[in-house]
Protein backbone atom coordinates (compact mmCIF):
# COMPACT_ATOMS: atom_id res chain seq x y z
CA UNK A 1 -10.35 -8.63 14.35
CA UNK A 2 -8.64 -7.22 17.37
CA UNK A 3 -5.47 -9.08 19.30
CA UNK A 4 -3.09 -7.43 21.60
CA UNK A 5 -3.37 -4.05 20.69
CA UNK A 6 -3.78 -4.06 17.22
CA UNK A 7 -6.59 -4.51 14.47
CA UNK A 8 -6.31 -6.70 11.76
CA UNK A 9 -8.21 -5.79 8.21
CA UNK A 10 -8.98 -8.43 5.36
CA UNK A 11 -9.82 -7.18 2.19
CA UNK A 12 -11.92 -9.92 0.52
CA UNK A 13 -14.12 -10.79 -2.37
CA UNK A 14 -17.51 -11.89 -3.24
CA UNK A 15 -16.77 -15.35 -2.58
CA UNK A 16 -15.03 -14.18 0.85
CA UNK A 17 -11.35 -14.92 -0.77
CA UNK A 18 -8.55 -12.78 1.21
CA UNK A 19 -6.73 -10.65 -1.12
CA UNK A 20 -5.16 -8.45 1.48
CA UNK A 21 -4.57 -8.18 4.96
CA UNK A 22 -3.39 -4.97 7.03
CA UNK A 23 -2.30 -4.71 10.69
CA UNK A 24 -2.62 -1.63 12.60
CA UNK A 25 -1.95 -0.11 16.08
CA UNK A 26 -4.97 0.53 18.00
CA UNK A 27 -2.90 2.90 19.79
CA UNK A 28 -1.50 5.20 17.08
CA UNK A 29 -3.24 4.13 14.13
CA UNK A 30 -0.38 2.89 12.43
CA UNK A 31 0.32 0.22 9.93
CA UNK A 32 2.13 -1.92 10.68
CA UNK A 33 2.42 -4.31 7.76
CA UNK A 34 -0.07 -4.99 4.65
CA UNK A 35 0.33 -7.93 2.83
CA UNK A 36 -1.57 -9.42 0.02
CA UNK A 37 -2.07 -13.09 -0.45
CA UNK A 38 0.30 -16.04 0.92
CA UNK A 39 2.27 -12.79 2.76
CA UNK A 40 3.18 -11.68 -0.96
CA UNK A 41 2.21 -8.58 -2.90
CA UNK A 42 -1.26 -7.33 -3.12
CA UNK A 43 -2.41 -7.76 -6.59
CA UNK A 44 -2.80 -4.74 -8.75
CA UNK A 45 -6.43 -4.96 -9.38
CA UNK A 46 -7.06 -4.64 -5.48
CA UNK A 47 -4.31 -1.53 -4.56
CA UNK A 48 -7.13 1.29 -5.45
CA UNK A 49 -9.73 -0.75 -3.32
CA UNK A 50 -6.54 -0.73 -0.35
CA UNK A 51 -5.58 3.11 -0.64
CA UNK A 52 -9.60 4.22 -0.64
CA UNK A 53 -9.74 2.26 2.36
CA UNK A 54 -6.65 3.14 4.17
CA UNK A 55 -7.95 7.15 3.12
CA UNK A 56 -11.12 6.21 4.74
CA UNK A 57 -9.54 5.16 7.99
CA UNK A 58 -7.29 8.32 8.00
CA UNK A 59 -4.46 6.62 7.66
CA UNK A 60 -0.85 6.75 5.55
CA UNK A 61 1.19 4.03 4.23
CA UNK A 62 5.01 3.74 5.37
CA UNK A 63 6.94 3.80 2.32
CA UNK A 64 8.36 0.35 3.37
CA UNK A 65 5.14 -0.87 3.25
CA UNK A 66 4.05 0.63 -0.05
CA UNK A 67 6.20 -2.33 -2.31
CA UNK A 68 3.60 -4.22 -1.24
CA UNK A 69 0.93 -2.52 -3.15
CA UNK A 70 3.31 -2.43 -6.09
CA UNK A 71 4.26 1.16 -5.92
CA UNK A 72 8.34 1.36 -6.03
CA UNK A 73 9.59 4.38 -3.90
CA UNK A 74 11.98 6.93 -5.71
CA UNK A 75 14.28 9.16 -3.87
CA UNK A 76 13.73 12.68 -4.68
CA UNK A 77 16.90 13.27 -5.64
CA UNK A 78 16.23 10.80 -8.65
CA UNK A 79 12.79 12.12 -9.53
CA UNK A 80 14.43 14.04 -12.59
CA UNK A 81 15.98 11.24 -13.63
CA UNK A 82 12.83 8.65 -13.79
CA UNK A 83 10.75 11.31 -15.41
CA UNK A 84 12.63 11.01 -18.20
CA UNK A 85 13.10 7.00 -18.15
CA UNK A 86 10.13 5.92 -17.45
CA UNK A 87 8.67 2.97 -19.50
CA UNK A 88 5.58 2.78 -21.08
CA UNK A 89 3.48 0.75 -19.09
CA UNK A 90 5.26 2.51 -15.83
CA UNK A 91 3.77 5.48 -14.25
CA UNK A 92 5.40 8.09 -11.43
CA UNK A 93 3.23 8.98 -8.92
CA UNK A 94 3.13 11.36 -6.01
CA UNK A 95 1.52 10.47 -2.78
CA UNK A 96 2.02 12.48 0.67
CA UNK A 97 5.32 14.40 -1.12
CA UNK A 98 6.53 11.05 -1.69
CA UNK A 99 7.19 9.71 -5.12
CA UNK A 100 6.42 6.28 -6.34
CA UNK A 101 6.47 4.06 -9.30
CA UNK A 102 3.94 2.11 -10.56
C-alpha cells in the first residue's frame, strides 16, 4: 500500500490475520514506525519473520522503534553491567553496533 509518500507493509498469516504493520519513506527508505497488533508490540513468534524482511528490503530499525519487536536497547556504557545480570530466559544481543535485550 502506498499513501503520501510512504509504503505501508502488513505482515500477515495464513488466514490473512495482521500481525504487524511497518511504515516507510518512499523517499529515504526509512521506518518510520512498526507496530504489531491493535498498535501494540509485535509478538515474539513474528520478530525473526520482521528483521528477515526488513534485511531483505535493505533496511535498519531505529532503536526507538526496536521496543516494538521486544528487543530493549542498552547503552553501551551498561553493556558490562547486563552481561553479568542477565536472567535466564533474557538474552543480549548485538545488532548494527547496537546492543539489545531480548
Amino acid at each position: 500500500s502506498i499513501r503520501d509518500g510512504y509504503e505501508i507493509y502488513s505482515l500477515r498469516d495464513d488466514k490473512n490475520e495482521p500481525h504487524a504493520t511497518f511504515e516507510v519513506s518512499r523517499k529515504n527508505k526509512d521506518i518510520l514506525q512498526i507496530k504489531g497488533k491493535g498498535n501494540g508490540s509485535i509478538h515474539p513468534k513474528y520478530i525473526h519473520r520482521v528483521l528477515a524482511f526488513l534485511k531483505e528490503l535493505g533496511m535498519d530499525i531505529r532503536t526507538s522503534e526496536m521496543m516494538n519487536l521486544g528487543y530493549y536497547h542498552i547503552d553501551k556504557m551498561h553493556v558490562s553491567f547486563a552481561k553479568k545480570h542477565v536472567g535466564k530466559t533474557e538474552k543480549l544481543i548485538e545488532l548494527n553496533n547496537e546492543y539489545y535485550l531480548v
